[in-house]
Protein backbone atom coordinates (compact mmCIF):
# COMPACT_ATOMS: atom_id res chain seq x y z
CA UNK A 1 0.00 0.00 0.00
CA UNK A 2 1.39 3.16 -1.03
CA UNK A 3 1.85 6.10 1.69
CA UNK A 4 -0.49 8.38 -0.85
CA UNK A 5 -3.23 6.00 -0.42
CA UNK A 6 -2.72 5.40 3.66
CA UNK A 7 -2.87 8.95 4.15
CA UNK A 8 -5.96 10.03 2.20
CA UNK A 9 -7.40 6.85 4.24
CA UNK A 10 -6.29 8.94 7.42
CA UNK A 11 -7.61 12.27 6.06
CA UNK A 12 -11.30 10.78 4.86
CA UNK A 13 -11.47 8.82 8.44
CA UNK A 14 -10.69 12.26 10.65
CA UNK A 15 -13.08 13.94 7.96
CA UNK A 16 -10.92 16.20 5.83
CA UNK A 17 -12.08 15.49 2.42
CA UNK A 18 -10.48 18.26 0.46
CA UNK A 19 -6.90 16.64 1.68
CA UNK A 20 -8.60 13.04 1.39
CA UNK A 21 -9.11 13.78 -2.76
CA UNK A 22 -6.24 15.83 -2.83
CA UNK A 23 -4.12 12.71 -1.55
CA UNK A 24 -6.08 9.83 -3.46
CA UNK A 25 -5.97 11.37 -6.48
CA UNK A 26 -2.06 11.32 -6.16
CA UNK A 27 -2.19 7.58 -5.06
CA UNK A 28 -4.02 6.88 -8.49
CA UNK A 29 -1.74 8.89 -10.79
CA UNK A 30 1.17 7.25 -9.67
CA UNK A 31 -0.83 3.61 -9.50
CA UNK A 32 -3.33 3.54 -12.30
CA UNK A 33 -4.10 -0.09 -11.30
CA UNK A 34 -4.92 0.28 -8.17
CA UNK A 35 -8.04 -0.88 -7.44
CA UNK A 36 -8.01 0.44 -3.71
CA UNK A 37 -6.92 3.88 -4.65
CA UNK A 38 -9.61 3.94 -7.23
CA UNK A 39 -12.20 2.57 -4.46
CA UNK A 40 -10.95 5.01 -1.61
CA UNK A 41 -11.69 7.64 -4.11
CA UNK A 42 -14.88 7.06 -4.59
CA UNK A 43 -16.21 7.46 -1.24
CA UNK A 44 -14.68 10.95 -1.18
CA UNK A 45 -15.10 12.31 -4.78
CA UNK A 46 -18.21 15.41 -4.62
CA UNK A 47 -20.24 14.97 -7.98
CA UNK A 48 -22.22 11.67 -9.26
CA UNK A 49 -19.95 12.13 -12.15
CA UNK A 50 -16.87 11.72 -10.51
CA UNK A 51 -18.01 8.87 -8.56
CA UNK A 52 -19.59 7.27 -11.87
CA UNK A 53 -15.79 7.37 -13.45
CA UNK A 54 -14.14 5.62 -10.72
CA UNK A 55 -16.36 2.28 -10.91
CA UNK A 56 -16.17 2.75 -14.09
CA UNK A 57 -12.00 2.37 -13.93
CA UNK A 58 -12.62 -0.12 -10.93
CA UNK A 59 -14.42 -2.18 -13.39
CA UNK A 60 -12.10 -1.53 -16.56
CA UNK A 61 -9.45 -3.10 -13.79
CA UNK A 62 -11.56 -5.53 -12.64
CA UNK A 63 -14.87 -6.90 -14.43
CA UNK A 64 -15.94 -8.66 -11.60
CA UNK A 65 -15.21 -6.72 -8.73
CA UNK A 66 -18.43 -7.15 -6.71
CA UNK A 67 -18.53 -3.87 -4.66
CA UNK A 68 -17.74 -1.83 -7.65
CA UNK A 69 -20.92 -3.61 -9.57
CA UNK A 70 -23.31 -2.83 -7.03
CA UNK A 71 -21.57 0.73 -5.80
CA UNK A 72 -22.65 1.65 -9.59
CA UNK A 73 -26.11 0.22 -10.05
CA UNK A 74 -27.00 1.77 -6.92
CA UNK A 75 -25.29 5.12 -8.40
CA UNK A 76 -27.26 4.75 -11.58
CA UNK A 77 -30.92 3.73 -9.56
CA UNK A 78 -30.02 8.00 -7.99
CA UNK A 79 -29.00 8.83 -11.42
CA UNK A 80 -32.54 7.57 -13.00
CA UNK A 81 -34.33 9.73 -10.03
CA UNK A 82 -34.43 13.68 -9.12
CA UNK A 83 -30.85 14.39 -8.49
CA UNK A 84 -30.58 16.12 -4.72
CA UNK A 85 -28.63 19.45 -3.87
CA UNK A 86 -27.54 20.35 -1.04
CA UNK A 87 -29.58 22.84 1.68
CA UNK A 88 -26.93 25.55 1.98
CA UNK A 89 -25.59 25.25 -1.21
CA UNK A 90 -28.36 24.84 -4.07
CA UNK A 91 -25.52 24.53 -6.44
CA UNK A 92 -24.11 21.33 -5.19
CA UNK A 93 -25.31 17.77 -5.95
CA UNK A 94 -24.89 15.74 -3.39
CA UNK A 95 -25.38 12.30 -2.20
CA UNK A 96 -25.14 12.55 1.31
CA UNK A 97 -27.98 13.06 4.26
CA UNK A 98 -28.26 14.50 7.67
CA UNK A 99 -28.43 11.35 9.63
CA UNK A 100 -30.58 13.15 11.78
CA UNK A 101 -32.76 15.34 10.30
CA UNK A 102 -32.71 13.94 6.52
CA UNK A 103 -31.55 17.00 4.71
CA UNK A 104 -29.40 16.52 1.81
CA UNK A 105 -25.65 18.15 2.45
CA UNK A 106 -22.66 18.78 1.04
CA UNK A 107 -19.11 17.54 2.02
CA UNK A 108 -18.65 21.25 3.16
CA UNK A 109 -21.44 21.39 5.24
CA UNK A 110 -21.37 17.74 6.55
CA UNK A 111 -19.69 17.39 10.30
CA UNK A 112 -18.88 14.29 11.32
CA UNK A 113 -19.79 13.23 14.98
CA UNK A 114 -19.54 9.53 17.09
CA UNK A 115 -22.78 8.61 14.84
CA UNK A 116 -22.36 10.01 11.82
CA UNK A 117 -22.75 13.34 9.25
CA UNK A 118 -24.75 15.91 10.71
CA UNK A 119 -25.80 19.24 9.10
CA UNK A 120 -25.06 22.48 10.57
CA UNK A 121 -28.65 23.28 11.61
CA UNK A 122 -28.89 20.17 13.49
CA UNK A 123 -25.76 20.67 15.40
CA UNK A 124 -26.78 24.24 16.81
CA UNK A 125 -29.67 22.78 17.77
CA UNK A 126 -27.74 20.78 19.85
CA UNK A 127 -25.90 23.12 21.14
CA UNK A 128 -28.29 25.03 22.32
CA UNK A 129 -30.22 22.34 23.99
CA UNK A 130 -27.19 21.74 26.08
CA UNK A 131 -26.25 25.25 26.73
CA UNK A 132 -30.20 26.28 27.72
CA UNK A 133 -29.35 24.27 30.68
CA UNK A 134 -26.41 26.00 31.95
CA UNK A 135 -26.28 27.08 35.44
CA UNK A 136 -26.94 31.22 35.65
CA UNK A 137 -26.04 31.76 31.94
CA UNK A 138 -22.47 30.84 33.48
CA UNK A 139 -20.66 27.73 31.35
CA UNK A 140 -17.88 26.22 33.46
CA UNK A 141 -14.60 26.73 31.53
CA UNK A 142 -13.01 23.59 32.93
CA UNK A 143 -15.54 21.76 30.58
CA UNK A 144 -14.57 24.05 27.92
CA UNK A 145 -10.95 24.54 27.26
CA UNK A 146 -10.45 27.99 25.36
CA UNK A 147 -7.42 26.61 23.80
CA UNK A 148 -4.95 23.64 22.73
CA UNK A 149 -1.58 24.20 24.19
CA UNK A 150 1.24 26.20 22.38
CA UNK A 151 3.37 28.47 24.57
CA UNK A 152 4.03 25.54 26.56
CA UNK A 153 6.21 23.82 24.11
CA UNK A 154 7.73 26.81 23.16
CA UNK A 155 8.68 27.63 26.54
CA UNK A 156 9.87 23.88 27.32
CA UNK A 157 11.80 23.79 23.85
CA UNK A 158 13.54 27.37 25.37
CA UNK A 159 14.29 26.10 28.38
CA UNK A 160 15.95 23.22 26.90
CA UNK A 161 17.56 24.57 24.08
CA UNK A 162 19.49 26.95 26.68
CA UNK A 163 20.83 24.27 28.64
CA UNK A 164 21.74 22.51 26.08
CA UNK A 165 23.96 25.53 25.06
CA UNK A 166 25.21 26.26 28.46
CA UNK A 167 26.04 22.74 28.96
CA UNK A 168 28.32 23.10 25.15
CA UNK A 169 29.82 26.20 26.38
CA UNK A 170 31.28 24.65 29.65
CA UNK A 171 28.84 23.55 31.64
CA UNK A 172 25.23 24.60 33.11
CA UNK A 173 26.80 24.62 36.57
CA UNK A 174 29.83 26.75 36.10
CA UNK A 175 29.06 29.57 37.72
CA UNK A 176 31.31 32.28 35.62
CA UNK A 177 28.55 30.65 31.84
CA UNK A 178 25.14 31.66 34.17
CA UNK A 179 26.19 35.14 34.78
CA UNK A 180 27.44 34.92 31.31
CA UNK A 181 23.92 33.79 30.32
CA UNK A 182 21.93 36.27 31.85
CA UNK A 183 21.89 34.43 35.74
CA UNK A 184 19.86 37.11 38.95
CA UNK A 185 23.22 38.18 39.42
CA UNK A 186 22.87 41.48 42.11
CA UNK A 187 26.02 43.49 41.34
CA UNK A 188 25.23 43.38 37.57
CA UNK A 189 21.89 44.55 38.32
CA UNK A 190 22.76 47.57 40.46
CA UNK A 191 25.10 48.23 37.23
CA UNK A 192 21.71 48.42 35.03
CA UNK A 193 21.21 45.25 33.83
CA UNK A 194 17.97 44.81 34.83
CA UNK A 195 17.17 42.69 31.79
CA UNK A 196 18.90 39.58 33.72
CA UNK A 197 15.43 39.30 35.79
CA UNK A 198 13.89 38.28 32.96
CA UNK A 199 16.68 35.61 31.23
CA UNK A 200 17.28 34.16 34.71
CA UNK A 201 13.69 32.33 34.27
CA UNK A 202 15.00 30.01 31.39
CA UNK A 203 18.39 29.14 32.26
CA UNK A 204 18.87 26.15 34.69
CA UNK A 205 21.95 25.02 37.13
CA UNK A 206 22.56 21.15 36.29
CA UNK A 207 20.01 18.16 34.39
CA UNK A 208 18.17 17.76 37.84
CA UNK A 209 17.32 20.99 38.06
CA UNK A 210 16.01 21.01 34.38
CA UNK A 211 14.08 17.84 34.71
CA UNK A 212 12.64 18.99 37.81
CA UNK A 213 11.15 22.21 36.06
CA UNK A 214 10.01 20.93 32.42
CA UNK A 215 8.13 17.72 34.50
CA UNK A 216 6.36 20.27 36.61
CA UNK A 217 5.51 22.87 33.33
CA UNK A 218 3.72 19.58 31.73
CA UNK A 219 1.62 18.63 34.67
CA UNK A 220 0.53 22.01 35.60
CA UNK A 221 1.36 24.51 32.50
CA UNK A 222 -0.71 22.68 29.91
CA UNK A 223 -3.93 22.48 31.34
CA UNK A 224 -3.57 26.12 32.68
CA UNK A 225 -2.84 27.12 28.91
CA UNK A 226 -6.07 25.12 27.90
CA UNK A 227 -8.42 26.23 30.41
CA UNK A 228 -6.98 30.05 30.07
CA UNK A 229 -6.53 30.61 27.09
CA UNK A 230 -2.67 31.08 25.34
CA UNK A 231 -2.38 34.59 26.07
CA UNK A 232 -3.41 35.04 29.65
CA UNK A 233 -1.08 31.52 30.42
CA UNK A 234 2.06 33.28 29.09
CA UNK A 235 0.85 37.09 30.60
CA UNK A 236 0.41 34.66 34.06
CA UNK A 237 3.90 32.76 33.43
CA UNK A 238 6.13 35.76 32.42
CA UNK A 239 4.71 38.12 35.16
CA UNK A 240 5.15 35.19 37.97
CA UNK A 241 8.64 34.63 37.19
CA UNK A 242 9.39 38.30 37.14
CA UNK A 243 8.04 38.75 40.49
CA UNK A 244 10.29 35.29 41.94
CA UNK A 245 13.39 36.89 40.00
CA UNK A 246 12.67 40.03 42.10
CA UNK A 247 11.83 38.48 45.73
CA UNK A 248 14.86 36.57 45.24
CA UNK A 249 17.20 39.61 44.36
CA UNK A 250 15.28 42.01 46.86
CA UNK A 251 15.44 39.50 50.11
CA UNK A 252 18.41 37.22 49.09
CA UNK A 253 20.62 40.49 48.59
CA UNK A 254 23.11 40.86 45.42
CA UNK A 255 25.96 38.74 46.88
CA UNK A 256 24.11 35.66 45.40
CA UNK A 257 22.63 34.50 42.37
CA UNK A 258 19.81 32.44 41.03
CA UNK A 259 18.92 30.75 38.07
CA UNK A 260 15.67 28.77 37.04
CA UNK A 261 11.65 28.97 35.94
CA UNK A 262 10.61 27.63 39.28
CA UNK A 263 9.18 31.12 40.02
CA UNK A 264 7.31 30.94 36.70
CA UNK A 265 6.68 27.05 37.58
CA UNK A 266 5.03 28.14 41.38
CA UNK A 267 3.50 31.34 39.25
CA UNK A 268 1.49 28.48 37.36
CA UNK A 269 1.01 26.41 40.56
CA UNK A 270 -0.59 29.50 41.97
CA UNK A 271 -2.72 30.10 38.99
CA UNK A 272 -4.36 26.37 39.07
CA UNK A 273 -5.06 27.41 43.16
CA UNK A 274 -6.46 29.88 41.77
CA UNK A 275 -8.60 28.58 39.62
CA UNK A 276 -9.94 25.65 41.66
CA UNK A 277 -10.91 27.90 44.46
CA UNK A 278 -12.25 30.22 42.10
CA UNK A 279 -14.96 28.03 41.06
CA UNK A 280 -14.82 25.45 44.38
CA UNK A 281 -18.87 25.88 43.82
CA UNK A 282 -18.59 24.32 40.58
CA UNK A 283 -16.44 21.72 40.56
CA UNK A 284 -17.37 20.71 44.18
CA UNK A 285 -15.85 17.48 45.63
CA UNK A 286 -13.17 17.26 43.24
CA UNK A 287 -12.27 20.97 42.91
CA UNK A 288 -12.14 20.65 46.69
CA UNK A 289 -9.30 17.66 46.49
CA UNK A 290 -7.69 19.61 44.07
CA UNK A 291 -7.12 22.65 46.27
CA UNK A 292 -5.84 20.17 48.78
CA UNK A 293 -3.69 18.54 46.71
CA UNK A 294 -1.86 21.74 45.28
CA UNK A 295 -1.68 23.04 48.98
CA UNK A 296 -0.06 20.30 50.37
CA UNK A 297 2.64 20.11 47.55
CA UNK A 298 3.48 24.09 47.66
CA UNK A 299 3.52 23.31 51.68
CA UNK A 300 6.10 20.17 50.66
CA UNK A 301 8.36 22.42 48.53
CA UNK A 302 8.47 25.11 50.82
CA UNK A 303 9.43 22.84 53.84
CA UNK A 304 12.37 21.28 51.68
CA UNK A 305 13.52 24.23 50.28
CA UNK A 306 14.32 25.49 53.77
CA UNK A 307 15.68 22.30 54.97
CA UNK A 308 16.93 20.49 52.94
CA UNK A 309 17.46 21.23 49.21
CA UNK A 310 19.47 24.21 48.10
CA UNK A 311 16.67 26.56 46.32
CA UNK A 312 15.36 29.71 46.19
CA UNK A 313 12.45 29.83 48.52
CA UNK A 314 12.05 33.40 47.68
CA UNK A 315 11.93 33.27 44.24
CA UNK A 316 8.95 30.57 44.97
CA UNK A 317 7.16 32.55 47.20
CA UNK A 318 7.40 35.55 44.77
CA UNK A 319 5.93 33.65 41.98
CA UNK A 320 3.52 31.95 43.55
CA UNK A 321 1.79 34.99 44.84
CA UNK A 322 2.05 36.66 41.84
CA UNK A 323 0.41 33.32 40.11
CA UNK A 324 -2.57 33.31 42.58
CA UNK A 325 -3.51 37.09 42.46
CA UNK A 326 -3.12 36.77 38.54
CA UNK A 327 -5.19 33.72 38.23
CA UNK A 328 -7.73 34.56 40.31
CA UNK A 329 -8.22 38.02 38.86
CA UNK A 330 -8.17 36.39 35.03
CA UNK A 331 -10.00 33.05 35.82
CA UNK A 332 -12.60 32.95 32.79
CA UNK A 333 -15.57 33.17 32.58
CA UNK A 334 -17.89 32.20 29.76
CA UNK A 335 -21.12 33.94 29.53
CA UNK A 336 -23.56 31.70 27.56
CA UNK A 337 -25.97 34.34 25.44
CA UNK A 338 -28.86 31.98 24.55
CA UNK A 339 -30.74 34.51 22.43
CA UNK A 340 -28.56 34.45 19.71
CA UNK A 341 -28.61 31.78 16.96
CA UNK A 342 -26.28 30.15 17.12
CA UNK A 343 -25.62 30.57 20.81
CA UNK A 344 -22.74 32.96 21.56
CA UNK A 345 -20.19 32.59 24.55
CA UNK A 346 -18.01 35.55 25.77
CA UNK A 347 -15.39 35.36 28.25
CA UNK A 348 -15.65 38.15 30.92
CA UNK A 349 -12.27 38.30 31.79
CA UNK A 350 -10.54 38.08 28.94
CA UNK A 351 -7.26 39.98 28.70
CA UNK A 352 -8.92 42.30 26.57
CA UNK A 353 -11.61 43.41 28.98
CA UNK A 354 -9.06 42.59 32.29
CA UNK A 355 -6.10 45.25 30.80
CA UNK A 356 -5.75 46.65 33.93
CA UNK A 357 -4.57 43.47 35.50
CA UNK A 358 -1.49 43.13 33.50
CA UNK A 359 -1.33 46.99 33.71
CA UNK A 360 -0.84 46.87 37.62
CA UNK A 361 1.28 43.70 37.79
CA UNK A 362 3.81 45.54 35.86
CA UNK A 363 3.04 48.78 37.67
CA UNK A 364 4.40 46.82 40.77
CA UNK A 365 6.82 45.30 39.58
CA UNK A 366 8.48 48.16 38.51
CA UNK A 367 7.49 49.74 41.88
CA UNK A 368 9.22 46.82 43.85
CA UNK A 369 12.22 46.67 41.66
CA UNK A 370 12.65 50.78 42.53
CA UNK A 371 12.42 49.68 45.83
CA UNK A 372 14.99 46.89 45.62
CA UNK A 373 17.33 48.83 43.90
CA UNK A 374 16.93 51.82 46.54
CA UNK A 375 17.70 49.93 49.42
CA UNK A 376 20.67 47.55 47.69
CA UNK A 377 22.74 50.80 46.01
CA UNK A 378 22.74 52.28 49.50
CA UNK A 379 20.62 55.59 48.56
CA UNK A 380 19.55 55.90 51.99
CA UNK A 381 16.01 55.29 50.77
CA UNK A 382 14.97 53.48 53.57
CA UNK A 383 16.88 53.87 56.58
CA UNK A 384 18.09 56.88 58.12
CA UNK A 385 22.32 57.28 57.89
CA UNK A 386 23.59 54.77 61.77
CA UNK A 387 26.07 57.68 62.24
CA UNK A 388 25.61 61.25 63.67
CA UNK A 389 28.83 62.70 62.32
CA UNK A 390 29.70 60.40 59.24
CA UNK A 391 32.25 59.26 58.48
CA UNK A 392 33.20 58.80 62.00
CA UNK A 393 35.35 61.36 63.91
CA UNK A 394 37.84 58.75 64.91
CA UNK A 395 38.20 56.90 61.20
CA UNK A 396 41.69 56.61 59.89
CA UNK A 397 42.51 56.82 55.88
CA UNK A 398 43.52 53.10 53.72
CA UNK A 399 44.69 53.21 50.09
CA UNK A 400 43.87 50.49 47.51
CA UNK A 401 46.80 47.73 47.52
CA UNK A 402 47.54 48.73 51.24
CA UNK A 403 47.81 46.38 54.33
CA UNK A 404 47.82 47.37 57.30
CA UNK A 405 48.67 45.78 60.96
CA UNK A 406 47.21 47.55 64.03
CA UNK A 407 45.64 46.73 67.63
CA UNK A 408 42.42 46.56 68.29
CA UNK A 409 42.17 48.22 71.78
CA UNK A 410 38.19 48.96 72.03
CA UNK A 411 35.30 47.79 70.49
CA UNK A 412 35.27 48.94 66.93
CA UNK A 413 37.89 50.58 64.97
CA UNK A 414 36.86 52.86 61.77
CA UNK A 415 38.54 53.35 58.01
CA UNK A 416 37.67 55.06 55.02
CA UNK A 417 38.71 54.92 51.42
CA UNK A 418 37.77 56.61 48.38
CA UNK A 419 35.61 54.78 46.27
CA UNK A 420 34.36 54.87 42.64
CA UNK A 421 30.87 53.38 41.16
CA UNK A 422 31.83 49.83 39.69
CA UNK A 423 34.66 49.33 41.44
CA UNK A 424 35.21 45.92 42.44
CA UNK A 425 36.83 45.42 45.51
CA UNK A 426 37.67 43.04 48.51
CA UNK A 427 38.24 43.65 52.07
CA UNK A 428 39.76 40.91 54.31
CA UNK A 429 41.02 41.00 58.34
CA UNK A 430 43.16 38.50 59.78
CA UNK A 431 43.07 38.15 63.83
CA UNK A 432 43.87 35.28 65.80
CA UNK A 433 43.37 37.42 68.81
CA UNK A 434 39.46 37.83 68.50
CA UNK A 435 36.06 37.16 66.45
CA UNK A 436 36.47 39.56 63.95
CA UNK A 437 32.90 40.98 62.42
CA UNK A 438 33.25 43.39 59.33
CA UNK A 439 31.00 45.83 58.06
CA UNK A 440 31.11 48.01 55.06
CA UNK A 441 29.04 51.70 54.75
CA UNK A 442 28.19 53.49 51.78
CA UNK A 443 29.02 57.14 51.89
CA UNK A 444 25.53 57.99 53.27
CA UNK A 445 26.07 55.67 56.43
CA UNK A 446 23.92 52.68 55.13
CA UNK A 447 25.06 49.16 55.61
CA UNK A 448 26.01 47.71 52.43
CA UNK A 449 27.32 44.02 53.24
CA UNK A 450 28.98 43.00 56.18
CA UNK A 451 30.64 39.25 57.43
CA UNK A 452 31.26 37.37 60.48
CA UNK A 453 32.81 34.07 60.50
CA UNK A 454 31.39 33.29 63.63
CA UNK A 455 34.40 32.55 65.78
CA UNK A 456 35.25 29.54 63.51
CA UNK A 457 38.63 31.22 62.28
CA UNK A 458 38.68 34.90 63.91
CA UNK A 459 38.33 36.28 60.30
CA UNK A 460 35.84 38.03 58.25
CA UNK A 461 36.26 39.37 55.05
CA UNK A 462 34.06 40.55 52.21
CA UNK A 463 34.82 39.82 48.43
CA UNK A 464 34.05 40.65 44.87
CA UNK A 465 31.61 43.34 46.04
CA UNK A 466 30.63 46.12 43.88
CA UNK A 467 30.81 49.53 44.70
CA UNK A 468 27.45 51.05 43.74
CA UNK A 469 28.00 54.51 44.02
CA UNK A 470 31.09 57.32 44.14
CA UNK A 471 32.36 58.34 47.47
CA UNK A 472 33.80 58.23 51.20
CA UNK A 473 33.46 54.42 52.22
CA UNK A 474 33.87 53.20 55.62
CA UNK A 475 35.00 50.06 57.31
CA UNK A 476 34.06 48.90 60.46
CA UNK A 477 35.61 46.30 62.46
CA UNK A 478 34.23 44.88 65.71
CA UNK A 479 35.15 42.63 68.30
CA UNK A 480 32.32 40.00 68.86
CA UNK A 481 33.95 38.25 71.59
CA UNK A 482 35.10 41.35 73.79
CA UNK A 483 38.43 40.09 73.31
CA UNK A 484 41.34 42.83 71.40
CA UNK A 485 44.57 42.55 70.33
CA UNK A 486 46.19 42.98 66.88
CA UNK A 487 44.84 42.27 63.66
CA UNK A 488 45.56 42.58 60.23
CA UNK A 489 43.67 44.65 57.40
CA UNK A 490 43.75 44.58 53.54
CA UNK A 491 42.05 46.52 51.04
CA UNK A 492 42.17 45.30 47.53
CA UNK A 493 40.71 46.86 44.21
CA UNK A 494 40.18 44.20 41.54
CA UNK A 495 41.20 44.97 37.92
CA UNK A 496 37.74 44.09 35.94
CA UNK A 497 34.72 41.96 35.51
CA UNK A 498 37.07 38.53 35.20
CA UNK A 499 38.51 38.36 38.70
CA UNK A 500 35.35 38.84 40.41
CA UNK A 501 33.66 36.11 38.44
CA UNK A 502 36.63 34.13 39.09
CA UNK A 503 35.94 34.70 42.92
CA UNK A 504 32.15 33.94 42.50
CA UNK A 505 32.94 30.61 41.54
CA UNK A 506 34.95 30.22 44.79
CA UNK A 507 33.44 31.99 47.22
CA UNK A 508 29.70 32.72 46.33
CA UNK A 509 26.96 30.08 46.52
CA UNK A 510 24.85 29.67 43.55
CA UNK A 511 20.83 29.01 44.39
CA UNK A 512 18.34 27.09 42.21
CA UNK A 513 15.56 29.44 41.17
């Protein structure tokens, strides 16, 4: 059997005709003598003419094909009678009959259902029986899907695709290829590249990680995408891992970066809440196990990620609020209007009409990443300078490259150095004579970062940190353990980007988003 012919089979069995002729006629060019090409073709073929030439070619084959003999006396018993057209289209003759009402119809008109052709008319009427029962005028979307997934497979095949690439270019894990990949790096984002809160959400640290994050996309993303719609599921998706890639560089701080769509992932977790407790009156017992079910998993995911596994929490949390305001605001729902012929359904919350959703989720998060960036560059936005006379009256000058050896004889000790915006720098104190606890201030007298050791090695020291504005700096240095004596102090200024992503990989902890 040629592939011609089993594919117009599959096109007149799913009820595509025009591709079912289209195909057959193909399968009998290239195979004149094929008598099931020729047959095939018959059952799909529009005019009595066209059907009259193909058992006519079945027979010129075959003279005593059987179902060819009788196909065409039955064809000319119609032909002797009044030939019938079809209802909609006067112009077409037609064989074929509503199998419910009896009107002739046309291959174009014809819909196939589980028992056969039906004409328009008699499927609207259906339609409308079952809709004039509808609760309120209000259809339950759940048993109405708006859509077939899509953005779902594009986002998986993104997701994928970039690991794929990270893993080529030296490995997903290697922390120096996800800041080069757009990682939630903080220092790069107080230097304006904000854009990295967006590219964090489809890069991933390690095959786990990936796995993890594409398994829980398919069981939750595609029957969010079907039940909302395409557009509203990627509005949802995009906006919920915005909001995780700014919880987890507003509360984690920039001396740590993340990586991942698992605040997207918990943004579409949210969004099936959501929706389940949106219509819990609907969907009753089973909507109710639902809601259970997703509450005891976020609750299980949580409880790890604060325990054991090394995740973002924060960047879960973020997304998953975002996902439940967002899905609850934009849960559909279809109005049924039974006054119109055929019945019309509208969708009250569609995107369209629910603008000012998306308008306010970006309105905050542009509001909380002003407020993130305020409070991390040391503006003084939200606390009040810690000194009265800043710098400090007793704070003694140290140069880039110097090291310095002094005693510690009360319970802080004060420096300052001049310091430029983007200057990367390091600060480390060696003591073996107490617990060492180092602070650094911008030059308004906010805390910036600051490290403690806690007593495990009497030495603090902060590194690869990013100086996010021009100015008088301070360093503090306190005694933890009331204990003083001499310590040692070195300020270093590293040369460019390089160094302090060699460092990162070292000394700063990556998270999985």
């Amino acid at each position: 059997m040629s592939d011609k012919l089993k594919q117009g089979r599959t096109a007149a069995r799913v009820g595509d005709l025009a591709e079912a002729r289209r195909l057959l006629t193909e399968a009998t060019q290239e195979t004149p003598d094929n008598i099931e090409a020729w047959l095939e073709l018959t059952g799909v073929v529009e005019s009595l003419e066209e059907k009259r030439a193909c058992l006519t070619q079945i027979l010129a084959l075959d003279p005593d094909h059987v179902l060819a003999k009788a196909s065409l006396a039955r064809l000319e018993q119609k032909a002797a009678t009044e030939p019938l057209f079809c209802e909609r289209h006067p112009q077409v003759e037609t064989a074929l009959r509503c199998n419910r009402c009896g009107k002739p119809i046309c291959p174009k008109c014809a819909q196939r259902t589980p028992v056969g052709f039906r004409c328009p008319t008699c499927i609207s009427a259906i339609e409308n029986r079952y809709y004039s029962s509808v609760k309120d005028g209000e259809l339950n979307p759940y048993h109405r899907p708006l859509s077939r997934p899509f953005f779902c497979y594009i986002l998986l095949g993104l997701i994928v695709i970039m690991w794929a690439v990270m893993e080529l270019s030296g490995g997903s894990t290697n922390p120096e290829i996800l800041v080069q990949f757009g990682a939630n790096y903080g220092p790069l984002i107080l230097d304006g590249e904000l854009w990295r809160l967006f590219t964090s959400m489809f890069l991933h640290i390690g095959p786990e990680h990936l796995a993890f994050n594409a398994i829980a996309l398919i069981i939750f993303g595609f029957e969010m995408e079907r039940i909302y719609g395409r557009n509203r599921f990627l509005v949802i998706y995009l906006l919920s891992g915005l909001f995780g890639s700014l919880a987890s560089f507003a509360f984690n701080g920039p001396h740590q970066f993340s990586a991942g769509a698992s605040g997207a992932i918990f943004g579409v977790v949210g969004m099936n809440l959501a929706f389940f407790f949106f219509y819990r009156h609907r969907l009753g017992e089973y909507g109710r196990q639902r809601r259970n079910m997703i509450l005891i998993l976020i609750g299980i995911n949580l409880v790890l990620g604060y325990t054991i596994m090394p995740v973002d929490n924060l960047a879960h949390i973020g997304g998953l609020v975002a996902g439940v305001l967002l899905g609850y605001i934009l849960a559909p729902q279809h109005r049924v209007d039974q006054n119109s012929s055929p019945v019309q359904i509208t969708d009250r919350a569609s995107l369209l009409r629910r603008w000012w959703a998306l308008a306010l989720g970006l309105l905050s998060f542009g509001g909380g990443l002003w407020l993130a960036l305020l409070f991390w560059a040391g503006s003084g936005g939200w606390f009040s300078p810690i000194f009265t006379d800043y710098p400090p009256s007793n704070s003694q000058p140290i140069e880039y490259g110097q090291v310095i050896e002094t005693e510690l004889s009360q319970a802080s000790a004060a420096w300052t150095f001049e310091g430029k915006s983007g200057q990367v720098i390091t600060i480390i104190t060696n003591s073996n004579a107490f617990d060492a606890y180092l602070k650094l201030y911008g030059p308004d007298g906010v805390v910036l970062v600051e490290d403690d050791d806690s007593g495990l090695d009497y030495n603090a020291q902060i590194e690869a940190f990013r100086l996010p504005a021009t100015g008088t700096y301070t360093i503090i240095i306190y005694s933890l353990d009331e204990n003083f004596g001499w310590y040692e102090l070195i300020l270093e200024l590293l040369s460019n980007r390089d160094i302090a992503l060699l460092r990162i990989r070292t000394r700063i902890t990556w998270i999985d988003g």
